[in-house]
Protein backbone atom coordinates (compact mmCIF):
# COMPACT_ATOMS: atom_id res chain seq x y z
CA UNK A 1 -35.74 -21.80 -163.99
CA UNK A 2 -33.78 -24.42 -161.83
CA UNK A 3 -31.86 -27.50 -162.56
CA UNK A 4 -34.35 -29.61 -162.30
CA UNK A 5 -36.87 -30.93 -165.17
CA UNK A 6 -40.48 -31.62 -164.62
CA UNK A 7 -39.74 -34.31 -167.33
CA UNK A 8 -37.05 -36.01 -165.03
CA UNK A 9 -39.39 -35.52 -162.00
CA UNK A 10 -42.70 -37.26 -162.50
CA UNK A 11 -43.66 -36.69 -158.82
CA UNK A 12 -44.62 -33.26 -159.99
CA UNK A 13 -48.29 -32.89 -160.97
CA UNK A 14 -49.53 -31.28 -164.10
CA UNK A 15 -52.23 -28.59 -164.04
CA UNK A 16 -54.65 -28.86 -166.55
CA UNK A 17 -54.36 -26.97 -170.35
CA UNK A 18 -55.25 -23.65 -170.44
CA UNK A 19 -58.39 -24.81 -172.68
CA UNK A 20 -59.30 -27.38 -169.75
CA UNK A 21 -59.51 -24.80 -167.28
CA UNK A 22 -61.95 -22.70 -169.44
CA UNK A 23 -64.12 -25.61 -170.09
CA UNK A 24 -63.78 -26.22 -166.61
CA UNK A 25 -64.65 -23.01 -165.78
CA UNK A 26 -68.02 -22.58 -168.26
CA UNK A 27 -65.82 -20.27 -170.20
CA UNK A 28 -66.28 -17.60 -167.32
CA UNK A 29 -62.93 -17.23 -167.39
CA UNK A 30 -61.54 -16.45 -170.51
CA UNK A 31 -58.27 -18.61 -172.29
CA UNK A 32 -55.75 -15.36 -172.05
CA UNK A 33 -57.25 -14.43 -168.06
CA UNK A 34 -56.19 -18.26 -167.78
CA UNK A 35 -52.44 -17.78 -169.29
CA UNK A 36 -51.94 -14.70 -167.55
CA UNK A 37 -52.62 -15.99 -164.35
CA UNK A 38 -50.36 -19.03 -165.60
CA UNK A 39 -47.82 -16.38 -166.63
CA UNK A 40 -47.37 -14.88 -162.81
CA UNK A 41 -47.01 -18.49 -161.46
CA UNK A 42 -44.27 -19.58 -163.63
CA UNK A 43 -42.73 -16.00 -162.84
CA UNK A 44 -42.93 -16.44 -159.25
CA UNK A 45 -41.24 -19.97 -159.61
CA UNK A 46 -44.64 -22.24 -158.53
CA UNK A 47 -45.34 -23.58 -162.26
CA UNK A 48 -42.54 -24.64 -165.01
CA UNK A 49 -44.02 -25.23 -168.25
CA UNK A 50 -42.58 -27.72 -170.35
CA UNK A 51 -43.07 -27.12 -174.23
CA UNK A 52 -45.23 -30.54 -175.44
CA UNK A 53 -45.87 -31.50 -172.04
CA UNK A 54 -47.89 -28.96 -170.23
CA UNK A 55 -46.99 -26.83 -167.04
CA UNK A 56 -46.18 -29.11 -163.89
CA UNK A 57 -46.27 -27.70 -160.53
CA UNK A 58 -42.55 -27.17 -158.43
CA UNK A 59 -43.27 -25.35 -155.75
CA UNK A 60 -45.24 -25.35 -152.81
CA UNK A 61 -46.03 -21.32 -151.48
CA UNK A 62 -44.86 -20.93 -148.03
């Protein structure tokens, strides 16, 4: 990840907990879907999770 720390940056907006989106959701779309999908953000550098404090956005796609 970069230099920078969603917890020094609180412009950055949080996404909601994997268990929020599959309330959110009905629970059509199950918890690991959810963290997969969570997974290929963070490894394409849109999403930075910080442990305790959720996963923050940092990236707007082009």
């Amino acid at each position: 990840m970069g230099t920078h720390s969603a917890r020094r940056d609180p412009g950055r907006r949080r996404i909601p907990s994997h268990c929020e989106l599959e309330q959110e959701t009905g629970g059509a779309v199950s918890r690991r879907t959810i963290k997969s999908a969570i997974e290929v953000l963070q490894s394409e550098g849109l999403v930075q999770g910080v442990q305790g404090k959720g996963v923050f956005v940092i990236a707007k796609p082009d």
